[in-house]
C-alpha atoms as a PDB file:
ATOM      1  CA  UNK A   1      24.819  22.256 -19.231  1.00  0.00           C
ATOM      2  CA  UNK A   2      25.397  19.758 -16.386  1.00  0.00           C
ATOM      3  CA  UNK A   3      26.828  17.204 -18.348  1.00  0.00           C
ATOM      4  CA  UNK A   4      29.095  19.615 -19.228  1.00  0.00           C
ATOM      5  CA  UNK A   5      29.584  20.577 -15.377  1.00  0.00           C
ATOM      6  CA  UNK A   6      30.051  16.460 -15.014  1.00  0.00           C
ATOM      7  CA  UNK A   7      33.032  16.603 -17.498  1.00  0.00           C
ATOM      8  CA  UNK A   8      34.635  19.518 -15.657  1.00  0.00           C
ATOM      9  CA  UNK A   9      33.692  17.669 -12.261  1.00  0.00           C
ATOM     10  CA  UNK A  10      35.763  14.083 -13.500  1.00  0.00           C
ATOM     11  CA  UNK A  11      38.336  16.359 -14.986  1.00  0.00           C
ATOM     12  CA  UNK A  12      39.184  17.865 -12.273  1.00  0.00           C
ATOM     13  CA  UNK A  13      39.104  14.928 -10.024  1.00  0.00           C
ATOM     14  CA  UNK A  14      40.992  12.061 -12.550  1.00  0.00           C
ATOM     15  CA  UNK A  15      44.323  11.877 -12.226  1.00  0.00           C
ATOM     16  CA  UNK A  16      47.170  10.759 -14.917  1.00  0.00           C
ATOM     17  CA  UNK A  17      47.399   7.269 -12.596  1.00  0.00           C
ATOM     18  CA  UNK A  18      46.576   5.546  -9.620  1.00  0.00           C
ATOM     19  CA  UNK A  19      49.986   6.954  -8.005  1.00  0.00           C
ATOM     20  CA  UNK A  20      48.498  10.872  -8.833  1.00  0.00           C
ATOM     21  CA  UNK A  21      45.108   9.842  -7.676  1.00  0.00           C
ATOM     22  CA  UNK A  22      46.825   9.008  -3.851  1.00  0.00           C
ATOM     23  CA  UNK A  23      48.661  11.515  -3.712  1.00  0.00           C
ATOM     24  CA  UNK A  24      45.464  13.619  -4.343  1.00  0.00           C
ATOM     25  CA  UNK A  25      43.534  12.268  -1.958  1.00  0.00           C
ATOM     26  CA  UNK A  26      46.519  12.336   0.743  1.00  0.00           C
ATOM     27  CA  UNK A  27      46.748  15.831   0.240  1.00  0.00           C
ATOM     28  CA  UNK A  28      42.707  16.420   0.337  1.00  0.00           C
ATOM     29  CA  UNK A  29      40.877  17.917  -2.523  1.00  0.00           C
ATOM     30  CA  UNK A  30      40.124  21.607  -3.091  1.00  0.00           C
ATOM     31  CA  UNK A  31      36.598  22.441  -1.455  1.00  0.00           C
ATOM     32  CA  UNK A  32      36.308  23.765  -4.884  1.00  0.00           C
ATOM     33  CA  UNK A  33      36.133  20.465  -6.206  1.00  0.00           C
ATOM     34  CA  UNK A  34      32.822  19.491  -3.933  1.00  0.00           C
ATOM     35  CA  UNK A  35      31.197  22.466  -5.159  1.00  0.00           C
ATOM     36  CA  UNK A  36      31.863  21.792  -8.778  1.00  0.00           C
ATOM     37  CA  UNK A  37      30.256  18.197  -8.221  1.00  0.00           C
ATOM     38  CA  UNK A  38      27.279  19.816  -5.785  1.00  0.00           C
ATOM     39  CA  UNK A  39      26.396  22.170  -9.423  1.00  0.00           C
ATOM     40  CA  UNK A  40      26.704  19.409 -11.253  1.00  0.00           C
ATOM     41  CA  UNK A  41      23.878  17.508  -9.688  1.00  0.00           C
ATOM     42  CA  UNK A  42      21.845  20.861  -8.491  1.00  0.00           C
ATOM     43  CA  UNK A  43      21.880  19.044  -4.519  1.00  0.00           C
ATOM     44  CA  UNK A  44      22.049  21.427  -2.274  1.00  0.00           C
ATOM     45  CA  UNK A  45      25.204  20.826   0.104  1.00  0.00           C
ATOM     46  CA  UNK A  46      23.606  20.063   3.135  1.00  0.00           C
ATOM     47  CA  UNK A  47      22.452  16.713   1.265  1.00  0.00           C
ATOM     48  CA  UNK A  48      25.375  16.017  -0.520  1.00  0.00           C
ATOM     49  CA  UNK A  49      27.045  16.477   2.632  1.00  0.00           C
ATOM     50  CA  UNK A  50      24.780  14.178   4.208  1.00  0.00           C
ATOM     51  CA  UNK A  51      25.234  11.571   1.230  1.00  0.00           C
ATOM     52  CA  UNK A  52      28.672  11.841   1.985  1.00  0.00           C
ATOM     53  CA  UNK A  53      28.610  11.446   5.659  1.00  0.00           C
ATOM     54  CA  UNK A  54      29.857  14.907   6.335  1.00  0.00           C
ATOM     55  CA  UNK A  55      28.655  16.788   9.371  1.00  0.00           C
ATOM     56  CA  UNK A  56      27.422  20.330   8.248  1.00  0.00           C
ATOM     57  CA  UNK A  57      30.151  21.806  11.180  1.00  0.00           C
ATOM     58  CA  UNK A  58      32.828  20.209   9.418  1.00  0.00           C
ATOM     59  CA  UNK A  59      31.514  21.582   5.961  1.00  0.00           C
ATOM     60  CA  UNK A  60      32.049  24.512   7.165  1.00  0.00           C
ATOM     61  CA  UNK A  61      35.081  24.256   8.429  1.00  0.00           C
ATOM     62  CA  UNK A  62      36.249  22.899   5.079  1.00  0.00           C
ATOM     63  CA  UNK A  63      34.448  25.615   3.387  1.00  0.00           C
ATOM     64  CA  UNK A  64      36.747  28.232   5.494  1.00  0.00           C
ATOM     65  CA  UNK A  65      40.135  26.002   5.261  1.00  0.00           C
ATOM     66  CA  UNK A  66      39.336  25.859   1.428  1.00  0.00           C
ATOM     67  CA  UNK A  67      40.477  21.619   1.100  1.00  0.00           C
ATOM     68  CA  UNK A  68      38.734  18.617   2.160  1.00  0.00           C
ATOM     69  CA  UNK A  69      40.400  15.643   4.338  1.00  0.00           C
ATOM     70  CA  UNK A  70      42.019  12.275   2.898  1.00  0.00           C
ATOM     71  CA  UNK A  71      38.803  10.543   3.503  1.00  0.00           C
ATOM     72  CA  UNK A  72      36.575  13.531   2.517  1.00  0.00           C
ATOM     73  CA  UNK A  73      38.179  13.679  -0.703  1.00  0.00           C
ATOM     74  CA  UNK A  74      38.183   9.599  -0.905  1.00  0.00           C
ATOM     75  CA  UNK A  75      34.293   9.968  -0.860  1.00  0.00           C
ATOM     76  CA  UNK A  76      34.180  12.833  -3.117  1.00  0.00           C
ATOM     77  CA  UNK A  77      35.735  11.073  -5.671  1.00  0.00           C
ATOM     78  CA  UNK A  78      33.722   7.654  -5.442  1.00  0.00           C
ATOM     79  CA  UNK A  79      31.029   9.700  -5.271  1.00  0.00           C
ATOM     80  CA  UNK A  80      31.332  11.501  -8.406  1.00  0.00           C
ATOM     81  CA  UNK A  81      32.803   7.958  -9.996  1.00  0.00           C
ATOM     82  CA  UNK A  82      29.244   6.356  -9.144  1.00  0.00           C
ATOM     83  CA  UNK A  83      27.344   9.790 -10.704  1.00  0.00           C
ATOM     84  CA  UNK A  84      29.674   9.257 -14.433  1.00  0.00           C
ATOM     85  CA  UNK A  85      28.976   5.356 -14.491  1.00  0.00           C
ATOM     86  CA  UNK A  86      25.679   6.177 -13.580  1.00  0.00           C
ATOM     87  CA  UNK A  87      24.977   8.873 -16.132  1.00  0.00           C
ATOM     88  CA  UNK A  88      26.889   6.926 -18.718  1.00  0.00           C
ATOM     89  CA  UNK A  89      24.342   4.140 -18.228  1.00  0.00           C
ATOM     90  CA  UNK A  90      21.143   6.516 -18.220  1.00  0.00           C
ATOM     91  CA  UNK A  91      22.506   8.626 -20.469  1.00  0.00           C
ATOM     92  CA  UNK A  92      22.831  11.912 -18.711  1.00  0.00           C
ATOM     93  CA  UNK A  93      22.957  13.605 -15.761  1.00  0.00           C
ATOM     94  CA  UNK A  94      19.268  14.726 -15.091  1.00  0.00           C
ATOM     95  CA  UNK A  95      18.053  11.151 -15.549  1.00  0.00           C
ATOM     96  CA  UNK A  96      21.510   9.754 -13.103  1.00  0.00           C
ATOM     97  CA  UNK A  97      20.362  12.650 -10.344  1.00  0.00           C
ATOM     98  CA  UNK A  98      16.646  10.945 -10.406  1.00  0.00           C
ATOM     99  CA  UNK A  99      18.497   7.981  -9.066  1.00  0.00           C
ATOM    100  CA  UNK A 100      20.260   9.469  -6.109  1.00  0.00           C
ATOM    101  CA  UNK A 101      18.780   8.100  -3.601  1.00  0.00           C
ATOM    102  CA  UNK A 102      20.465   4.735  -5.080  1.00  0.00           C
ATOM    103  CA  UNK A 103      23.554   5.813  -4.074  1.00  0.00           C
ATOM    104  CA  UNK A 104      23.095   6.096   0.274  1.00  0.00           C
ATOM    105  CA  UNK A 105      20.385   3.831   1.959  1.00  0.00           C
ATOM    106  CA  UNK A 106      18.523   5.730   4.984  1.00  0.00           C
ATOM    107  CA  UNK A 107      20.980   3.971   7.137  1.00  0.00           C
ATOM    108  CA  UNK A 108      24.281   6.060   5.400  1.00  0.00           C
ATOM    109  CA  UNK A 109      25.486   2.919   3.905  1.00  0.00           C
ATOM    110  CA  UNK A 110      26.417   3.238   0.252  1.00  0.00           C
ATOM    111  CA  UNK A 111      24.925   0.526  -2.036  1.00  0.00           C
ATOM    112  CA  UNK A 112      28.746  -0.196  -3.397  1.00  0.00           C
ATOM    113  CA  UNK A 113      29.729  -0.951   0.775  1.00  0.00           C
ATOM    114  CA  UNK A 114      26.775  -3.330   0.574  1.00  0.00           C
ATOM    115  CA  UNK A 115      27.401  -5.316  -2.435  1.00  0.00           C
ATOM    116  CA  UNK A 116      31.186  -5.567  -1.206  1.00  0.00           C
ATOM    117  CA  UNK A 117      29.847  -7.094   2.444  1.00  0.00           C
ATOM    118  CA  UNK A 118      28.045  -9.721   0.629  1.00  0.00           C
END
């Protein structure tokens, strides 16, 4: 069921090329979108929030407005990149989740922003 969830999460999210994808993310994502990829991973959206570095105030402002910002949606969708290579590699969702807290360090830094400082 979640991998199924995962599909609908990427599909919704991928665009038909990298010009689509910008535009996308220019114009902010649905907040429909971030709840698709919250039930994919059964997180409750305070701590996706949090693994996204999104205040709970402004979730619920983008909750009521019904879209995400440029750089909300940027997240979203690295976020839910990381979670398909990740279940690709482990072989499904349930065993990707158990790795979640790979994806923020306690500080809020992202393990990608680390290995691209190095």
């Amino acid at each position: 069921m979640r991998t199924a969830t995962l599909e609908k999460t990427m599909a919704s999210i991928k665009a038909k090329n990298p010009h689509e994808l910008i535009r996308r993310i220019q114009k902010g994502l649905p907040f429909s979108d971030l709840k698709v990829l919250q039930d994919s991973i059964d997180m409750p959206f305070e701590q996706l929030a949090a693994k996204l570095a999104i205040s709970r105030s402004t979730l619920q402002r983008r909750k009521a407005a019904g879209r995400l910002s440029p750089d909300e949606s940027d997240k979203v969708i690295r976020f839910a990149r990381l979670l398909e290579h990740a279940t690709n590699v482990f072989g499904d969702v349930d065993k990707a989740r158990a790795l979640r807290c790979l994806f923020v360090t306690p500080d809020g830094v992202g393990m990608a922003n680390r290995a691209r400082e190095s």
